[in-house]
Protein backbone atom coordinates (compact mmCIF):
# COMPACT_ATOMS: atom_id res chain seq x y z
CA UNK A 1 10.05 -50.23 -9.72
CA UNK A 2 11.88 -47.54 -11.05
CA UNK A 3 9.33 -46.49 -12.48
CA UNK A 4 6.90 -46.07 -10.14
CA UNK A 5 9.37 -44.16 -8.13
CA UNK A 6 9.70 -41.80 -10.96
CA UNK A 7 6.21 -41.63 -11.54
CA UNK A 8 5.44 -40.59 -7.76
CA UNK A 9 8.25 -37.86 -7.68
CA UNK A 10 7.05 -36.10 -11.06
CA UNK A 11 3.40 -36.39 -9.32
CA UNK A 12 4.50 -34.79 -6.01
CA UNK A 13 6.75 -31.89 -7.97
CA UNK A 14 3.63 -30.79 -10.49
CA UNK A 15 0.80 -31.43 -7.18
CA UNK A 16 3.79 -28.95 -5.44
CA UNK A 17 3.67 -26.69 -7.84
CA UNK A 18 -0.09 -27.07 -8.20
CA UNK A 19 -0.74 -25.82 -4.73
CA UNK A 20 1.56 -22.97 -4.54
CA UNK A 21 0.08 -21.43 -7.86
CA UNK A 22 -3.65 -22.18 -6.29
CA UNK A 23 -2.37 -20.28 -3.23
CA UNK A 24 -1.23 -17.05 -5.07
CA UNK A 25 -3.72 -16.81 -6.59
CA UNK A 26 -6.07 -16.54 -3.86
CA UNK A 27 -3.96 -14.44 -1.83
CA UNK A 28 -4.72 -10.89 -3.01
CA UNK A 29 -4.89 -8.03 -1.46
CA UNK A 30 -7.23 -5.04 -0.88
CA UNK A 31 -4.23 -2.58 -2.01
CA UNK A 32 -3.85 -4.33 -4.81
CA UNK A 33 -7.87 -4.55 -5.68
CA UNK A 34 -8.45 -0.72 -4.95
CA UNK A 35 -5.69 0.72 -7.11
CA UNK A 36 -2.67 0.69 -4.92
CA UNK A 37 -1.95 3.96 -4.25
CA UNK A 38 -2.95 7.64 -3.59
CA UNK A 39 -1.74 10.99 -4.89
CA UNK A 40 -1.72 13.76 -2.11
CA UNK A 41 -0.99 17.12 -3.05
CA UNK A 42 -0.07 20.09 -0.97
CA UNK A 43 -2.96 23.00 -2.00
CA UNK A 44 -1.89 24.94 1.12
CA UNK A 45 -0.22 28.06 1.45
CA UNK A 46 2.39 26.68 3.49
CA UNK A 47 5.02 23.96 3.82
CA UNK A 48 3.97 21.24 5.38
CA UNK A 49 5.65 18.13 7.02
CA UNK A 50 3.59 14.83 7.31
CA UNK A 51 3.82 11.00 8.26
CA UNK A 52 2.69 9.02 5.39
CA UNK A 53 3.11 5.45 7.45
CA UNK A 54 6.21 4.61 6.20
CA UNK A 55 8.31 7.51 6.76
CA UNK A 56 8.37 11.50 7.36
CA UNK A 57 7.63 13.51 4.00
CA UNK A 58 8.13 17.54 3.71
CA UNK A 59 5.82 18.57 0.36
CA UNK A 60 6.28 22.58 -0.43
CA UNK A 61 3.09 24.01 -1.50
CA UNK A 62 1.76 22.94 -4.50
CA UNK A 63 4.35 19.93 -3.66
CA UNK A 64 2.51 15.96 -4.30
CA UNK A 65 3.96 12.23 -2.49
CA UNK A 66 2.52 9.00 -3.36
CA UNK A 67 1.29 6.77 -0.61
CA UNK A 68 0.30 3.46 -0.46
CA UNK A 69 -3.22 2.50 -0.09
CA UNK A 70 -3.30 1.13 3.22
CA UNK A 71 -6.83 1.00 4.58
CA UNK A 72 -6.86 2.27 8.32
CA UNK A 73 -3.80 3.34 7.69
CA UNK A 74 -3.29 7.39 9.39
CA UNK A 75 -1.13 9.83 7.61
CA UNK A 76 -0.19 12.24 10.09
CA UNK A 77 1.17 15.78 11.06
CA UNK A 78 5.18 15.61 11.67
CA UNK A 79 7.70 18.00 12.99
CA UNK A 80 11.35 17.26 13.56
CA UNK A 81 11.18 13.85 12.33
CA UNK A 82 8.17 12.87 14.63
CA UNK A 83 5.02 11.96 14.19
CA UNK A 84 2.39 14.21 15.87
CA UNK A 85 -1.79 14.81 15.32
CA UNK A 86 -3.46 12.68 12.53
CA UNK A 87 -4.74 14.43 9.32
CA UNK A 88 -6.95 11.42 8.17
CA UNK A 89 -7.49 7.91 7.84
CA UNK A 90 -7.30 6.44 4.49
CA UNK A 91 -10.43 5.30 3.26
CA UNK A 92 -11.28 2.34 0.22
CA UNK A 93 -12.25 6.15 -1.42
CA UNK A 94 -8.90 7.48 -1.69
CA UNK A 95 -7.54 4.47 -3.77
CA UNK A 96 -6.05 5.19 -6.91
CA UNK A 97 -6.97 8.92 -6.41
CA UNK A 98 -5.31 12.48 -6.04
CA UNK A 99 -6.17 13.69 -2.69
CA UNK A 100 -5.83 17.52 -1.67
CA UNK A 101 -4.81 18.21 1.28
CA UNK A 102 -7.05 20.82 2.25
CA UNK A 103 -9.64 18.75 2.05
CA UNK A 104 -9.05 15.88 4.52
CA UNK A 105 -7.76 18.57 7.11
């Protein structure tokens, strides 16, 4: 009896760990297929202050920020800390590339 009762506990721990493994696995995500991030550098002549998604970014000119390659996701004009007129969307295109910023304005 004992072992049967050992038996069926080692077989529902490594059928546990079975399905959480076959679960990662599966679960991946576009960000992570498409490169992650994107590079976006400031070719203007000015300062500029923008909304990356996640928070409020001020890049001098000539001045880069990483974002993360949200699809959909709108990075955005900003002035004293909030978010005003969108700039672009980012596209499956901009993945794991350096973007200038005059050219999605």
């Amino acid at each position: 009896m004992k072992q049967i009762i050992a038996f069926l506990s080692l077989w529902f721990l490594l059928n546990s760990f079975g399905f959480e493994h076959h679960t990662k696995a599966t679960s991946i995500t576009a960000t992570e297929l498409l490169g992650g991030s994107l590079t976006l550098i400031n070719d203007t002549k000015d300062k500029v202050t923008i909304h990356t998604g996640s928070g409020i970014v001020s890049l001098n000119k000539g001045g880069k920020t990483s974002i993360s390659c949200n699809v959909g996701k709108e990075v955005c004009w900003a002035e004293n800390g909030k978010k005003l007129g969108v700039i672009f969307k980012i596209q499956d295109t901009h993945c794991g590339q350096t973007v200038k910023l005059s050219s999605v304005m």
